[in-house]
Protein backbone atom coordinates (compact mmCIF):
# COMPACT_ATOMS: atom_id res chain seq x y z
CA UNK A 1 78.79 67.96 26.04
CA UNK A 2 78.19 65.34 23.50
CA UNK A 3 80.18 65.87 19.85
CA UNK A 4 78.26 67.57 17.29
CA UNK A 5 78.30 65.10 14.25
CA UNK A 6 80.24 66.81 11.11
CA UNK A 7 77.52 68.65 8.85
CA UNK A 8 77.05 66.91 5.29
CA UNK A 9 79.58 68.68 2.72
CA UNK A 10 76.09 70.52 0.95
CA UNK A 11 75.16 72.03 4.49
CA UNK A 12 78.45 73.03 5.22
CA UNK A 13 78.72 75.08 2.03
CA UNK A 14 75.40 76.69 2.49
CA UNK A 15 76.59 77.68 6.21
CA UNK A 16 79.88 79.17 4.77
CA UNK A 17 77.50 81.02 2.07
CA UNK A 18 75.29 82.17 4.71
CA UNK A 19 78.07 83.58 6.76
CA UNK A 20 79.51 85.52 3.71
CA UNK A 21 76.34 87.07 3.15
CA UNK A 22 75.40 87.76 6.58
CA UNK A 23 79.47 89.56 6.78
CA UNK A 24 79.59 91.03 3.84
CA UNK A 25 76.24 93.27 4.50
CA UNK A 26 78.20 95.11 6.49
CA UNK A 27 80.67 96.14 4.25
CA UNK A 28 78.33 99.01 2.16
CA UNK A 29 77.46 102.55 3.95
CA UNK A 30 74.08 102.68 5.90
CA UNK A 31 71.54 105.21 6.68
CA UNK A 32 72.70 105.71 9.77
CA UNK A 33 76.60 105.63 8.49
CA UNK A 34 75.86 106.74 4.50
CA UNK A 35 79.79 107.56 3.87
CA UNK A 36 81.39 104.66 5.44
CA UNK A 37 80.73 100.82 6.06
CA UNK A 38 80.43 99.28 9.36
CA UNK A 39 83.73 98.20 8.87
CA UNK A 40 86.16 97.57 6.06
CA UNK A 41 87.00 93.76 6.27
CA UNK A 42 86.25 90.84 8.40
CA UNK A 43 87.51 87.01 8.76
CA UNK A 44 85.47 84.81 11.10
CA UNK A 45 86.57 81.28 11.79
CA UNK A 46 84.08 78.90 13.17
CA UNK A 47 85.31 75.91 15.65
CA UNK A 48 83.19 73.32 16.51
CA UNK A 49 84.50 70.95 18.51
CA UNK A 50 88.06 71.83 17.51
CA UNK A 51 86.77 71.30 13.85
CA UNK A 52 86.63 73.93 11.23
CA UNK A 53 83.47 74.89 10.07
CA UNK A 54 83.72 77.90 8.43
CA UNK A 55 86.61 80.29 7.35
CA UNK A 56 85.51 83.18 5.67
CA UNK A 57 87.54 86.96 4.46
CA UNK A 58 85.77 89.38 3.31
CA UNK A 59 86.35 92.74 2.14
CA UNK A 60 89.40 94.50 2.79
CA UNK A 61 92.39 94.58 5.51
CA UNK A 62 93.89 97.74 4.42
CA UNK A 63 90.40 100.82 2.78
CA UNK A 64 91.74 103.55 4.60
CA UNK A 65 95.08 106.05 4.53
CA UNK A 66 95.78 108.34 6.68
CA UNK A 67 92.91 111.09 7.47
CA UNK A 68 91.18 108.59 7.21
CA UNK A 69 90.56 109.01 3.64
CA UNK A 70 88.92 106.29 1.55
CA UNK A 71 91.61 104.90 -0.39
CA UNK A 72 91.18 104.05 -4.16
CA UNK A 73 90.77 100.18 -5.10
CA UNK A 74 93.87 99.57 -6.70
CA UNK A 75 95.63 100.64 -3.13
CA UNK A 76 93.46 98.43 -1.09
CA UNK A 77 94.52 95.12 0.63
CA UNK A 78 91.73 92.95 0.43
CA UNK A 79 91.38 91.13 3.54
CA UNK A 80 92.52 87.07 3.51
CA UNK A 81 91.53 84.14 6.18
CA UNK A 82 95.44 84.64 7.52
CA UNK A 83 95.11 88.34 8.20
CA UNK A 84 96.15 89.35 11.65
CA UNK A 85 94.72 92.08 13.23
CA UNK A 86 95.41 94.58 16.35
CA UNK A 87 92.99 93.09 18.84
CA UNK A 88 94.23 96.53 20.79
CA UNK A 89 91.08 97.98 23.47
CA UNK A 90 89.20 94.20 23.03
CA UNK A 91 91.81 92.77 25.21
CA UNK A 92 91.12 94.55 28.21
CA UNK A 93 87.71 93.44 28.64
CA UNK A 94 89.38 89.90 28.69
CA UNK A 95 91.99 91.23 30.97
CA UNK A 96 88.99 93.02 33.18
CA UNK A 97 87.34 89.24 33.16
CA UNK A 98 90.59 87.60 34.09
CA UNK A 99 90.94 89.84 36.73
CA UNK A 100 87.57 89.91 38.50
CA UNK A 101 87.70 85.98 38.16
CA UNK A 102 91.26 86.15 40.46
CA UNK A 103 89.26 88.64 42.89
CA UNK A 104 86.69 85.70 43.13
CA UNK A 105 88.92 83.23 43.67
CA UNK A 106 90.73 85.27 46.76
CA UNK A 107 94.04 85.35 44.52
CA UNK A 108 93.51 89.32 43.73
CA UNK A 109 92.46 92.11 46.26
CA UNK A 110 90.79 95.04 44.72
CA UNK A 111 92.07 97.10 47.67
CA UNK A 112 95.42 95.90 47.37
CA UNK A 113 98.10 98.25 46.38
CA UNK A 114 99.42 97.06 42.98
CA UNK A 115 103.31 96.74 44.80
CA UNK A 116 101.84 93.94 46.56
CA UNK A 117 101.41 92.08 43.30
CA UNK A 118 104.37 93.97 41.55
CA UNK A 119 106.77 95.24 43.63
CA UNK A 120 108.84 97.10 40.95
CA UNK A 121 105.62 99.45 40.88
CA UNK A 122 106.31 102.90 41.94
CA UNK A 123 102.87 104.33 43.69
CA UNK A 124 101.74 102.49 46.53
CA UNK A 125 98.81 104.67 46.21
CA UNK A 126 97.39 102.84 42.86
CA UNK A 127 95.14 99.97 44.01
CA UNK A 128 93.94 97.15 41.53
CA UNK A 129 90.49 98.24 41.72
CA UNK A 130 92.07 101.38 40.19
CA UNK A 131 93.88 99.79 37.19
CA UNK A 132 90.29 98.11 36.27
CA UNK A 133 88.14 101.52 36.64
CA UNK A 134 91.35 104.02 34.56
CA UNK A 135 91.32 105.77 37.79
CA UNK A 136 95.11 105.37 38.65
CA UNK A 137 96.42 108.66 36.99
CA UNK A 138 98.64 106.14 34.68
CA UNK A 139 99.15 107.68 31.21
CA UNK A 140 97.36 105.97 28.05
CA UNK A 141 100.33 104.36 26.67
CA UNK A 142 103.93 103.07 27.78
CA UNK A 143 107.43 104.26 26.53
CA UNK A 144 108.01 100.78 24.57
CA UNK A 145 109.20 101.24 20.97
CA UNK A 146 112.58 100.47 20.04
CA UNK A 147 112.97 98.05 23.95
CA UNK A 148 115.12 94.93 22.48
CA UNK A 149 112.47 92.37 23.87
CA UNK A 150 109.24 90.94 25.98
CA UNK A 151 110.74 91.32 29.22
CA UNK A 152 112.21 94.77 28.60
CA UNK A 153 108.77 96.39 27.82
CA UNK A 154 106.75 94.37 30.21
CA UNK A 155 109.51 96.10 32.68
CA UNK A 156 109.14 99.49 31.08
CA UNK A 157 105.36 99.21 31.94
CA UNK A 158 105.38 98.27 35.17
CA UNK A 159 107.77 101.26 35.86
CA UNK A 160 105.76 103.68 33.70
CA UNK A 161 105.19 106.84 36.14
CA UNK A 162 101.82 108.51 36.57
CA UNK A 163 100.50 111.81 34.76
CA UNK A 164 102.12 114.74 36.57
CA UNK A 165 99.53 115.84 38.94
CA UNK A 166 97.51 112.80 39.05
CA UNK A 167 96.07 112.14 42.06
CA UNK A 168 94.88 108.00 42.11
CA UNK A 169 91.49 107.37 42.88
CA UNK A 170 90.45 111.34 41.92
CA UNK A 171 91.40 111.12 38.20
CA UNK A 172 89.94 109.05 35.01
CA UNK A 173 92.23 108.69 32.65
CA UNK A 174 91.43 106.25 29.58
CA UNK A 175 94.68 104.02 30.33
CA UNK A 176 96.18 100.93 28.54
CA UNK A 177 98.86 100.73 30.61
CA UNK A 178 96.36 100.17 34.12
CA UNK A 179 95.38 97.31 32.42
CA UNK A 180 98.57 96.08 30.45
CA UNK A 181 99.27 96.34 34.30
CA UNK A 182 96.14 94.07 35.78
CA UNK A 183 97.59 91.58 32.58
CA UNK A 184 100.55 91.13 34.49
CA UNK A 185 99.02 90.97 37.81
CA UNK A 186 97.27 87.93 36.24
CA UNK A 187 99.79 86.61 34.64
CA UNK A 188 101.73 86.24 38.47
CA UNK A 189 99.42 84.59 40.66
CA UNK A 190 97.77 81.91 38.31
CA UNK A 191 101.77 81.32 36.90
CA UNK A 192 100.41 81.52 33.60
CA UNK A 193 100.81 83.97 30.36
């Protein structure tokens, strides 16, 4: 596609302004939500070709304790354009994506069993259709914390055992490690991270 050319320093500001408003809306209580915003904080950081347009923080990066209870404003951490964030449950729709685009390409089988891609797996019963739909009998998280580095928990995933009981195929279970999993499968046969 052709470049876009750079918008005049005035327009730019007024886009910037415009984004600010249209983010910070958000951050007062609703009819539908009266006691709570849509969300407490948000940066957005528009690209265009490569360029930076826009980089915008608003609100805060740190509203709520534990509860979660509203905290008071002199405890808040008001959000800044460098915050970093858990992208946490948004990464395996990417991951689901990344996937499906393998199965297309006739680099992943949906019916295969995951020990074809992984063969430290344990279950040759789990398929990679099963990762994608949380119907492996995996658990929702993996024994990680405290692992001295990358490799070591990408290993303690791979080995993490199914729910006692769980039958694959006949159970739904909401599971970040099926698809911590299916990032890995990835990750092997297109060589990249």
């Amino acid at each position: 596609p052709p470049t876009m050319p750079a918008p005049s320093r005035s327009a730019a500001d007024a886009f910037t302004r415009r984004l600010t408003a249209a983010l910070e809306r958000h951050l007062t209580p609703t009819d539908v939500n009266p006691d709570h915003p849509s969300y407490a904080g948000a940066v957005a950081l528009v690209l265009v070709d490569g360029e930076v347009r826009a980089h915008v923080a608003v609100g805060d990066a740190l509203r709520y304790g534990a509860g979660p209870v509203e905290l008071p404003r002199a405890r808040r951490v008001p959000m800044r354009p460098d915050s970093v964030f858990d992208l946490a449950s948004v990464t395996k729709v990417y991951t689901a994506i990344l996937t499906l685009q393998q199965v297309e390409r006739g680099t992943v089988d949906l019916a295969a069993p995951v020990t074809r891609y992984l063969p430290a797996f344990r279950d040759e019963r789990v398929t990679v259709a099963m990762l994608l739909a949380h119907t492996s009998g995996l658990p929702v998280g993996a024994a990680v914390a405290g692992l001295p580095d990358d490799a070591a928990r990408r290993a303690a995933v791979v080995a993490t055992p199914l729910v006692r009981g769980a039958v694959p195929g006949r159970v739904f279970r909401y599971s970040s490690v099926g698809l911590l999993i299916a990032a890995q499968i990835v990750e092997k046969v297109t060589g990249k991270r």
